[in-house]
C-alpha atoms as a PDB file:
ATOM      1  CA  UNK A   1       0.000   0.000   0.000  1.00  0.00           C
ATOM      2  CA  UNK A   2       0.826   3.439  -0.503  1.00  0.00           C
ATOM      3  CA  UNK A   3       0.200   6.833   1.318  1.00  0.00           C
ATOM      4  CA  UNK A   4      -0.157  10.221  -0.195  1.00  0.00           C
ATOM      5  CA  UNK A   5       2.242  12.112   2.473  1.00  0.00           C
ATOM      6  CA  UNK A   6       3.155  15.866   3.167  1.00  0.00           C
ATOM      7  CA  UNK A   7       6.279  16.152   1.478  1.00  0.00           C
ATOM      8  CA  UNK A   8       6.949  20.155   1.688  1.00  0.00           C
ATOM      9  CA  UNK A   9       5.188  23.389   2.441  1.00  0.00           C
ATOM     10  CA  UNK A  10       6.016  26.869   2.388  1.00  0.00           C
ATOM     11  CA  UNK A  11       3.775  28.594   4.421  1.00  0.00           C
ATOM     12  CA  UNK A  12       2.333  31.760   4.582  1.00  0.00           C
ATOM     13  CA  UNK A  13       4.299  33.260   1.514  1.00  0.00           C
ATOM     14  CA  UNK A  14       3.004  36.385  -0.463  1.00  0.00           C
ATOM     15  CA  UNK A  15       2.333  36.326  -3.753  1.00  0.00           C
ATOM     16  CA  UNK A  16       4.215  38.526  -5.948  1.00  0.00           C
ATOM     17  CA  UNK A  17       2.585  39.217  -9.291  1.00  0.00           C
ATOM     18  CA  UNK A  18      -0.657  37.777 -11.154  1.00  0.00           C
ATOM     19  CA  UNK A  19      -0.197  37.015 -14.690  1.00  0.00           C
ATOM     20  CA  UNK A  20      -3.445  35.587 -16.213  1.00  0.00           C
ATOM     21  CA  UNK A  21      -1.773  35.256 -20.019  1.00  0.00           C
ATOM     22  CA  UNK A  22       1.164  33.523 -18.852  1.00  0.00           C
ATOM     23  CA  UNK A  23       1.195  29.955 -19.778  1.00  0.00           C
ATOM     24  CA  UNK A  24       0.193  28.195 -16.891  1.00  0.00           C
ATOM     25  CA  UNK A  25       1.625  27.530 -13.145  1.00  0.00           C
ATOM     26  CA  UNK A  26       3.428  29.057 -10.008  1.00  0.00           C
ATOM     27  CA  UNK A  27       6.691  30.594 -10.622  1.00  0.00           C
ATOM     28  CA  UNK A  28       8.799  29.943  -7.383  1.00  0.00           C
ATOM     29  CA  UNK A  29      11.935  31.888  -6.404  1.00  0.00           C
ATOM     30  CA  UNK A  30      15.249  28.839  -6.675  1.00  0.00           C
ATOM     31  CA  UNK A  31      15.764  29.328  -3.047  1.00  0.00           C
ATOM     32  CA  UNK A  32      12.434  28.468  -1.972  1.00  0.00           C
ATOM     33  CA  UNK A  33      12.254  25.398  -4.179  1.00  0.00           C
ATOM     34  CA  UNK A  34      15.797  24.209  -3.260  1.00  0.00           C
ATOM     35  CA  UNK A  35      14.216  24.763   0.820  1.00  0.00           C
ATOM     36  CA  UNK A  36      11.611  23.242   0.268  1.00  0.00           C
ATOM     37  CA  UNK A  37      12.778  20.252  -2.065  1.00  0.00           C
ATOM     38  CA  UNK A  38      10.552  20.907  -4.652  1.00  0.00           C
ATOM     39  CA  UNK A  39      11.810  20.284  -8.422  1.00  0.00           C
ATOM     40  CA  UNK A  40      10.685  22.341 -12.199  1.00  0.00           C
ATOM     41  CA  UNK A  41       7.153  20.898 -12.850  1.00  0.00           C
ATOM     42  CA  UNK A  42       6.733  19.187  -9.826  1.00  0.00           C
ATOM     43  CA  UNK A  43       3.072  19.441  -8.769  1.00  0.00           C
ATOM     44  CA  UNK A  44       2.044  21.674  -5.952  1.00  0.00           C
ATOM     45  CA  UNK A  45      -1.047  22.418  -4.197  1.00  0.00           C
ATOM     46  CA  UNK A  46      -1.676  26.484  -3.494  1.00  0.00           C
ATOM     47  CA  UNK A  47      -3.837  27.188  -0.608  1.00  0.00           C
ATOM     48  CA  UNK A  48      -5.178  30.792  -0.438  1.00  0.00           C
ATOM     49  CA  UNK A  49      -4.598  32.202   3.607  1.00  0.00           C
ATOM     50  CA  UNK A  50      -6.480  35.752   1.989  1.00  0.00           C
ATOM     51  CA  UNK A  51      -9.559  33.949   0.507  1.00  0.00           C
ATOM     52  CA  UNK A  52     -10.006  30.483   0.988  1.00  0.00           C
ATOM     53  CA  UNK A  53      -9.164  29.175  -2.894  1.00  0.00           C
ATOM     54  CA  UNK A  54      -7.437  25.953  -3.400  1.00  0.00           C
ATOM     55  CA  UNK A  55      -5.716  24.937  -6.540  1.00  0.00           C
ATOM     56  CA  UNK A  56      -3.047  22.486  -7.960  1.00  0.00           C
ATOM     57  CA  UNK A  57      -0.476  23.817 -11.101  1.00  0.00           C
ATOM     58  CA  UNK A  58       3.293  23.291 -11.404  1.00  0.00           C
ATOM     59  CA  UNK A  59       6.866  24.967 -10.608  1.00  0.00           C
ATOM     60  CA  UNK A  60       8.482  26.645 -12.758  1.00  0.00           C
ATOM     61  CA  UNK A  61      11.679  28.297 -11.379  1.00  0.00           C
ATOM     62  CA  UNK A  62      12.079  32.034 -11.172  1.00  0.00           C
ATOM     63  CA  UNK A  63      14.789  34.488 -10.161  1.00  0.00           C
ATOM     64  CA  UNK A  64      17.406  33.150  -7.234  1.00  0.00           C
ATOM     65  CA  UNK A  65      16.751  35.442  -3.850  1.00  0.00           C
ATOM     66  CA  UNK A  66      13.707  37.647  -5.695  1.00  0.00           C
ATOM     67  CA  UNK A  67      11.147  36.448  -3.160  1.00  0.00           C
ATOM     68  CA  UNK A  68       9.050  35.737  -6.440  1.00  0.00           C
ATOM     69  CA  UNK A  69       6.076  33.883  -6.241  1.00  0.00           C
ATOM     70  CA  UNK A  70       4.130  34.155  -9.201  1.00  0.00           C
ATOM     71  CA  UNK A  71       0.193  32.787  -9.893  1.00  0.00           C
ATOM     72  CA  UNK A  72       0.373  32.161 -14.077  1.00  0.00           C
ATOM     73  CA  UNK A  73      -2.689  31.878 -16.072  1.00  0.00           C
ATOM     74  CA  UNK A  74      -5.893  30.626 -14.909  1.00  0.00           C
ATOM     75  CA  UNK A  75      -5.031  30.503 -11.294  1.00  0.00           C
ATOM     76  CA  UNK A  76      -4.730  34.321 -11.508  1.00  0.00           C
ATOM     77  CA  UNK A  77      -8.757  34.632 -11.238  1.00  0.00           C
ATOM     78  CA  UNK A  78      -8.032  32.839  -7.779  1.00  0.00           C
ATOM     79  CA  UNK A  79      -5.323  34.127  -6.368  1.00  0.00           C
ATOM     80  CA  UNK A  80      -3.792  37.832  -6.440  1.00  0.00           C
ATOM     81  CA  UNK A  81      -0.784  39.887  -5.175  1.00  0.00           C
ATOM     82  CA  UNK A  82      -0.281  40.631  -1.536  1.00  0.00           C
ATOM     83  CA  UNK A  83      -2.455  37.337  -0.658  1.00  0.00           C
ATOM     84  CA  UNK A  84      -1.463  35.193   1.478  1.00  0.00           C
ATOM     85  CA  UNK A  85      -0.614  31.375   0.344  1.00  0.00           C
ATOM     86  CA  UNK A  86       0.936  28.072   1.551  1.00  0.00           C
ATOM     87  CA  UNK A  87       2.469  25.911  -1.553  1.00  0.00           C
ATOM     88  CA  UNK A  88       2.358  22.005  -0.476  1.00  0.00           C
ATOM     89  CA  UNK A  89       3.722  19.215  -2.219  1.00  0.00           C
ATOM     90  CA  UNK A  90       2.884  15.687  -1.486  1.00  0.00           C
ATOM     91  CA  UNK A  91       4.611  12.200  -2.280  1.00  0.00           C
ATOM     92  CA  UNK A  92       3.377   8.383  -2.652  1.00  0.00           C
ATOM     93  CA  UNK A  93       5.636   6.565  -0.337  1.00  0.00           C
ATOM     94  CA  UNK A  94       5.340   2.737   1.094  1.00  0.00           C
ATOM     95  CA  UNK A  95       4.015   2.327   4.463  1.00  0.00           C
ATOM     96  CA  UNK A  96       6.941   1.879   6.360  1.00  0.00           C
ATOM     97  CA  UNK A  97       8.205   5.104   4.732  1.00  0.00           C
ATOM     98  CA  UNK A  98       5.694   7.401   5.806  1.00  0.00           C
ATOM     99  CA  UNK A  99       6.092   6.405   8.918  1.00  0.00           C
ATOM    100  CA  UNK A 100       9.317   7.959   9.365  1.00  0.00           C
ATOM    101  CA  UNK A 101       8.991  10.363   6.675  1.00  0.00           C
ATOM    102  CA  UNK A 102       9.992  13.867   8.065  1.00  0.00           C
ATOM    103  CA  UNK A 103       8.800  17.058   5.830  1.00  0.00           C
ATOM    104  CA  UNK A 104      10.196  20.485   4.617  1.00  0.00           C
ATOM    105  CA  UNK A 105       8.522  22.611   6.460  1.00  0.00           C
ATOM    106  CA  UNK A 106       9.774  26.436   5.592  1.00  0.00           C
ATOM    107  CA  UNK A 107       8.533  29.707   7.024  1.00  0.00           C
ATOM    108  CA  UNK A 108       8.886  33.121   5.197  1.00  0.00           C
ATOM    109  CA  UNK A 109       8.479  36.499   6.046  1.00  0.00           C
ATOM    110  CA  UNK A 110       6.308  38.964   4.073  1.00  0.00           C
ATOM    111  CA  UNK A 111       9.084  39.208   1.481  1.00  0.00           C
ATOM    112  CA  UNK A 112       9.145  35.524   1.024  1.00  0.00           C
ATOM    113  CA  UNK A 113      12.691  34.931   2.814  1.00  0.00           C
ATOM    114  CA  UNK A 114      13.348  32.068   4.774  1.00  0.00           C
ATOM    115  CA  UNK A 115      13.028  32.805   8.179  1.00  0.00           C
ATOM    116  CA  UNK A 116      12.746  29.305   9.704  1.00  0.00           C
ATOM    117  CA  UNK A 117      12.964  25.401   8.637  1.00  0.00           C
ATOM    118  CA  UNK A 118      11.651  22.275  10.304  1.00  0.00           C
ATOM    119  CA  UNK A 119      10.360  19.270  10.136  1.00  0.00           C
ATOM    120  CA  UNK A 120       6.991  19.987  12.104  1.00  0.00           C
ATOM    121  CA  UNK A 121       3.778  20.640   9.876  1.00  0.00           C
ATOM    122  CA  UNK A 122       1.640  21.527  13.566  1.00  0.00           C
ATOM    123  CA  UNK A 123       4.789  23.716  14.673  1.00  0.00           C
ATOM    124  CA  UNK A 124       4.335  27.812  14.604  1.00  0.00           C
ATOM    125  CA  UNK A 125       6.841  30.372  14.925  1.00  0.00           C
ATOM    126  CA  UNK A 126       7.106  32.109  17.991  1.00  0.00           C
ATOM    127  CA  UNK A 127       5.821  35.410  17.162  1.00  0.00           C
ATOM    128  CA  UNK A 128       3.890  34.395  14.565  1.00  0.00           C
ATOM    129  CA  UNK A 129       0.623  34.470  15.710  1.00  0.00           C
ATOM    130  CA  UNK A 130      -0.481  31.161  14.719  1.00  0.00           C
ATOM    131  CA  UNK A 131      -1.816  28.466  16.793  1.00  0.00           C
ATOM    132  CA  UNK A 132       0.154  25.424  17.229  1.00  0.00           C
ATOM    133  CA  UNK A 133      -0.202  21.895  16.632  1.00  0.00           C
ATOM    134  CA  UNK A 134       0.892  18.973  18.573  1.00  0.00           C
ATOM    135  CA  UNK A 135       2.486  16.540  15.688  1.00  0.00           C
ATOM    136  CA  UNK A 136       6.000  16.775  17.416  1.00  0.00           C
ATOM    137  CA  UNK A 137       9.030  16.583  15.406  1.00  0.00           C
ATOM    138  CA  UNK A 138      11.829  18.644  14.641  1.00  0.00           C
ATOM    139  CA  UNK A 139      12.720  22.630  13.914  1.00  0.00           C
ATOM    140  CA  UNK A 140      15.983  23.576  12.576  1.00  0.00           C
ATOM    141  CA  UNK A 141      16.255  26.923  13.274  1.00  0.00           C
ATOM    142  CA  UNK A 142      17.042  29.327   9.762  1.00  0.00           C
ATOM    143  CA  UNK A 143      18.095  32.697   9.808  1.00  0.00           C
ATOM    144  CA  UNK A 144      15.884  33.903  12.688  1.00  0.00           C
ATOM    145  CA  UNK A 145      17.648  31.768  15.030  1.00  0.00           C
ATOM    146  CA  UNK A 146      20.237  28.989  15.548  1.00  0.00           C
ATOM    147  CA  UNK A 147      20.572  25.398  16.514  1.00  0.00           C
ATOM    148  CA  UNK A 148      18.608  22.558  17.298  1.00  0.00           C
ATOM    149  CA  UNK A 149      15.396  22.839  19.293  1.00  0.00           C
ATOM    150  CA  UNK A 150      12.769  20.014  20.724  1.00  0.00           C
ATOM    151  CA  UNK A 151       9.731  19.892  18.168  1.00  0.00           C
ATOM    152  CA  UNK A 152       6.518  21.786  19.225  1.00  0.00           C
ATOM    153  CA  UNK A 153       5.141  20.628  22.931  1.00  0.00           C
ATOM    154  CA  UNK A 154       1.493  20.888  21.096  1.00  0.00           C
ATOM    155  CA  UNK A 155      -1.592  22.137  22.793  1.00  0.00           C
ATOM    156  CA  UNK A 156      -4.258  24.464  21.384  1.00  0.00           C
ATOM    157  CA  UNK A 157      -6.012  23.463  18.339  1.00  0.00           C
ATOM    158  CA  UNK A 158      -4.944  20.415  15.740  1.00  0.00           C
ATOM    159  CA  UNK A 159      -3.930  21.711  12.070  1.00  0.00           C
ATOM    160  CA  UNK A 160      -4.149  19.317   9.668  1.00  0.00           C
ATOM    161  CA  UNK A 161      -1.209  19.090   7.403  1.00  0.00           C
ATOM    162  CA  UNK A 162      -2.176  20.869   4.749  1.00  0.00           C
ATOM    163  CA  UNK A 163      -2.402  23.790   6.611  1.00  0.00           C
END
């Protein structure tokens, strides 16, 4: 058997720019992809924070350190600049794989640069003021901060992973 797993997410990242007659997709800034694992044309689920859409398109890679996250064609009816989105990719993995799997978990600030990695999809930033999860696992701490530090203790409300 397999299971359809988190494999990534960015979360919380503004969208750039809007292009409704661009062919298709999300264009995603190289250092966010290489973050968050994800590979030109892999498939990625875009969850709108601003207004509740949900879609699925492709990467395509944009500029290295722009902060670009671009909504191409159709998707721009959905989804505009300034909102608010989390990009999630997911993988097919065996059983015993999933569960061990650890995810990319990356968290950027409102010009889309990494301010923390991790392995927790329940964990929130401190400061952030989002409610945490209790799915335990590991943060590795990016440019906000440094070392290794215990996954999230939990408590408060459950978010599901593709949150």
């Amino acid at each position: 058997m397999f299971r359809t797993m988190l494999k990534s997410k960015i979360h919380r990242a503004t969208v750039t720019r809007a292009d409704l007659h661009y062919v298709g997709s999300v264009t995603l800034d190289e250092d966010l992809m290489d973050a968050a694992d994800l590979l030109p044309g892999e498939q990625v689920a875009i969850v709108d924070i601003t207004n509740g859409a949900r879609l699925e398109t492709y990467v395509i890679p944009g500029e290295r350190g722009s902060g670009v996250i671009g909504i191409n064609g159709a998707a721009a009816h959905l989804v505009q600049p300034a909102d608010l989105v989390i990009l999630i990719s997911y993988a097919a993995m065996d059983d015993a794989q999933a569960r061990y799997h650890r995810p990319k978990v990356v968290f950027v600030d409102s010009a889309n640069r990494i301010v923390e990695q991790g392995t927790d999809p329940a964990h929130a930033p401190k400061g952030s003021g989002l409610i945490a999860g209790s799915a335990g696992g590991g943060l590795i701490a990016g440019s906000a901060g440094g070392g290794l530090i215990a996954g999230s203790a939990g408590g408060g409300l459950m978010i599901s992973a593709a949150d």
